[in-house]
Protein backbone atom coordinates (compact mmCIF):
# COMPACT_ATOMS: atom_id res chain seq x y z
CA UNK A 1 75.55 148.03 95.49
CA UNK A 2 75.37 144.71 96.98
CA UNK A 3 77.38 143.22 93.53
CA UNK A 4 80.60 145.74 94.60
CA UNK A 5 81.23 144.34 97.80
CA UNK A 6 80.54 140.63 96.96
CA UNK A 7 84.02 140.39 95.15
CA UNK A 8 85.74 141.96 97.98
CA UNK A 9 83.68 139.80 100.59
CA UNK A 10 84.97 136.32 98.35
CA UNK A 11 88.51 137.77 98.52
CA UNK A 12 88.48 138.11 102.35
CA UNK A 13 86.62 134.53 102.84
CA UNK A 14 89.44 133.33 100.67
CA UNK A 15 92.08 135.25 102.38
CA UNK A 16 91.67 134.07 105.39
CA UNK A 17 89.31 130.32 105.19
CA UNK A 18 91.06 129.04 102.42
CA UNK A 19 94.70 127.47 101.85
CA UNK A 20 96.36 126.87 98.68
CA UNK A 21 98.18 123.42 99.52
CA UNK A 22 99.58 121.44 96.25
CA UNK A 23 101.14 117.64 96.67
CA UNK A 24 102.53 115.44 94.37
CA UNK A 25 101.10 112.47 95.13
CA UNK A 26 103.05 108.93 95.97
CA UNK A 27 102.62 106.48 93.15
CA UNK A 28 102.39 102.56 94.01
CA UNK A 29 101.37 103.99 97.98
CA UNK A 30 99.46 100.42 97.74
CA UNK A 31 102.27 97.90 96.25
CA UNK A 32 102.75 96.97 92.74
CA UNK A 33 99.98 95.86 91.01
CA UNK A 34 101.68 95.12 87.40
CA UNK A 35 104.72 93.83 88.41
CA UNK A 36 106.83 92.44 85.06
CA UNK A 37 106.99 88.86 85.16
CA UNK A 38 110.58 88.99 84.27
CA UNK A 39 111.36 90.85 87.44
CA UNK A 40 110.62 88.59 89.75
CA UNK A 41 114.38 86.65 89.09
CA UNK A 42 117.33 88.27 87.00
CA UNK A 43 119.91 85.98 85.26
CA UNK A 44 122.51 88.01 86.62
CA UNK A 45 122.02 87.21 90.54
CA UNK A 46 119.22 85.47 91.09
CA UNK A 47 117.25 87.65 93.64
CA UNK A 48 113.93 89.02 93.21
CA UNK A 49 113.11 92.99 92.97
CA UNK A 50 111.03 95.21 94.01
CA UNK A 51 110.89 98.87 95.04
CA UNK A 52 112.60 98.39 98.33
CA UNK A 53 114.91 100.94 101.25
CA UNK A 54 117.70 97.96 100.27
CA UNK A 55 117.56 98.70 96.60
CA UNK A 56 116.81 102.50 96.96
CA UNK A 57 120.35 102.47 99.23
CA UNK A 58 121.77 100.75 96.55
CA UNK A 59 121.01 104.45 94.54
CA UNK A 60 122.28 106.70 97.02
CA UNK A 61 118.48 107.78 98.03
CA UNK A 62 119.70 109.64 100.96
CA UNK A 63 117.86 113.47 100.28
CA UNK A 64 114.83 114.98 101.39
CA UNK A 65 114.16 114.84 97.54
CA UNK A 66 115.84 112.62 94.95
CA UNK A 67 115.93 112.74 91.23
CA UNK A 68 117.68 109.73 89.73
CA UNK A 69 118.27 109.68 85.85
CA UNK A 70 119.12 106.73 83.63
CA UNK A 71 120.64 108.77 80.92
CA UNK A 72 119.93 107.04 77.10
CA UNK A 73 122.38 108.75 74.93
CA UNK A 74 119.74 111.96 73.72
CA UNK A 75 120.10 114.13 76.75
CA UNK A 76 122.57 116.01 78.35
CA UNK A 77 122.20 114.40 81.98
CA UNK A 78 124.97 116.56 83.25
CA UNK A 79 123.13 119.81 82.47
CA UNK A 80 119.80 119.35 84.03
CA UNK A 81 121.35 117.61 86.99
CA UNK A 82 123.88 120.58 87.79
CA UNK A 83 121.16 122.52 87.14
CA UNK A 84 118.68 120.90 89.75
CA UNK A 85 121.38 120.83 92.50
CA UNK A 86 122.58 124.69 91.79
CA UNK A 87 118.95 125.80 92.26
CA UNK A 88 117.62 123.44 94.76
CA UNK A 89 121.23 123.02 97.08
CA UNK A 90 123.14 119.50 97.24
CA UNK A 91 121.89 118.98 100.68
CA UNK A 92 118.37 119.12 100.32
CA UNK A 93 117.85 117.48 96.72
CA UNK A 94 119.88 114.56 95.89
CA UNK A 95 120.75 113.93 91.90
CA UNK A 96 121.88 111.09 90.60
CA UNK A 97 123.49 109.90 87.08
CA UNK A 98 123.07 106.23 87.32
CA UNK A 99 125.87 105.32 85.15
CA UNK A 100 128.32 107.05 87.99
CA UNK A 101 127.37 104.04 90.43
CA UNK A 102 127.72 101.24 87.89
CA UNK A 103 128.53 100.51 84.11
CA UNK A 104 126.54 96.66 84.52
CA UNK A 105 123.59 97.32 81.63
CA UNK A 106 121.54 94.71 83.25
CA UNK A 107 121.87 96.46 86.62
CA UNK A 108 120.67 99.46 85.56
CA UNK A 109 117.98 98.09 83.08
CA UNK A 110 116.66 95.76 86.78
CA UNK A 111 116.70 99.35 88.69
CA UNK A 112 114.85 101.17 85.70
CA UNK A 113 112.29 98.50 85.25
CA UNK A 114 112.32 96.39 88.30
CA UNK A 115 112.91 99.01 91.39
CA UNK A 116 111.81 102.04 90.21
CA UNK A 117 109.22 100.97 87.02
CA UNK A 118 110.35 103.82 84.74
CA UNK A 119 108.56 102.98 80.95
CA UNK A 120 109.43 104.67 78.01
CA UNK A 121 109.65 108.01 77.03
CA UNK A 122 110.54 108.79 80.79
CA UNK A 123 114.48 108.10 82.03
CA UNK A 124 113.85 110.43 85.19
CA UNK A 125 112.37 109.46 88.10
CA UNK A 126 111.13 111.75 91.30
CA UNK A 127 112.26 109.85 94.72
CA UNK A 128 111.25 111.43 98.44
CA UNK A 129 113.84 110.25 101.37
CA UNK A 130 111.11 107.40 102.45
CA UNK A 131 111.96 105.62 99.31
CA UNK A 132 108.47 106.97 97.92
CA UNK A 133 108.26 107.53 93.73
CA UNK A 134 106.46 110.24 93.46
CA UNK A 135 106.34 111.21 89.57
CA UNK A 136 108.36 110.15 86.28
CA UNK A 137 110.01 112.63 83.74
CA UNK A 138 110.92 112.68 80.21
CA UNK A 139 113.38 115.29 80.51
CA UNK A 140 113.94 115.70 76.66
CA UNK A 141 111.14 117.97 77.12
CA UNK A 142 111.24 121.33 78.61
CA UNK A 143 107.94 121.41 80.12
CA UNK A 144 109.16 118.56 81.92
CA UNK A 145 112.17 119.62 83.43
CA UNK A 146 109.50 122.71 84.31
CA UNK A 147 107.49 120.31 86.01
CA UNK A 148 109.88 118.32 87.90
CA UNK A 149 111.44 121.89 89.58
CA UNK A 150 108.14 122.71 90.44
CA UNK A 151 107.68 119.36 92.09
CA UNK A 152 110.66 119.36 93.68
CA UNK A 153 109.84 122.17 95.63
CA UNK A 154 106.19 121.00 96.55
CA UNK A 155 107.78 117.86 97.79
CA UNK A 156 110.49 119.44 100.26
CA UNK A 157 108.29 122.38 101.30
């Protein structure tokens, strides 16, 4: 008798003692450890980098949530990002195509491996409103994109 009410006793501990929180946690929360050597000056201004609110304005990080893509030539960018913003709204999820801010390849190539350390196969990158990365994506991959929505709405619930 005892073994028919022990499932329904776990349920209602459950129910009510237990909470079902999920976070996607924020990468580099303690500084760079691995910084590239090569990031440190750039031959085309002469400033360091690092992940900073300056450089992060420089990418229109202005969202709750931000998903910024440096699009190499095999994915549809336009697709997944119209995508994102129809599901998510414009005003709570920010998506950007960083070849609409700028055309200058070493630029973008300081942003993708100086500011916001993406490394190959990922050209996506998961960005909260602090100017916190929270996750990279390669977003070639469907389970990807799956995981990035998913994330997207941990992050701005």
């Amino acid at each position: 008798m005892i073994f028919l009410g022990l499932p329904g006793l776990t349920f209602l501990f459950l129910k009510f003692a237990g909470k079902n929180q999920f976070q996607v946690p924020i990468l580099y929360k303690d500084g760079i450890t691995n910084m590239p050597s090569d990031c440190f000056t750039t031959s085309a201004n002469k400033k360091p980098y690092s992940l900073s609110r300056q450089n992060l304005d420089e990418l229109k990080i202005s969202q709750e949530v931000n998903v910024i893509v440096f699009p190499d030539g095999k994915l549809n960018t336009k697709e997944v990002l119209s995508g994102i913003s129809e599901e998510f709204g414009s005003s709570r999820v920010g998506v950007i195509d960083v070849l609409e801010l700028t055309q200058d390849s070493v630029l973008l190539n300081d942003w993708k491996k100086c500011v916001l350390f993406i490394k190959p196969p990922f050209q996506s990158v998961l960005v909260d409103g602090l100017g916190q990365v929270r996750s990279y994506y390669d977003l070639k991959s469907r389970e990807e994109i799956d995981r990035l929505r998913v994330e997207i709405q941990i992050t701005i619930e």
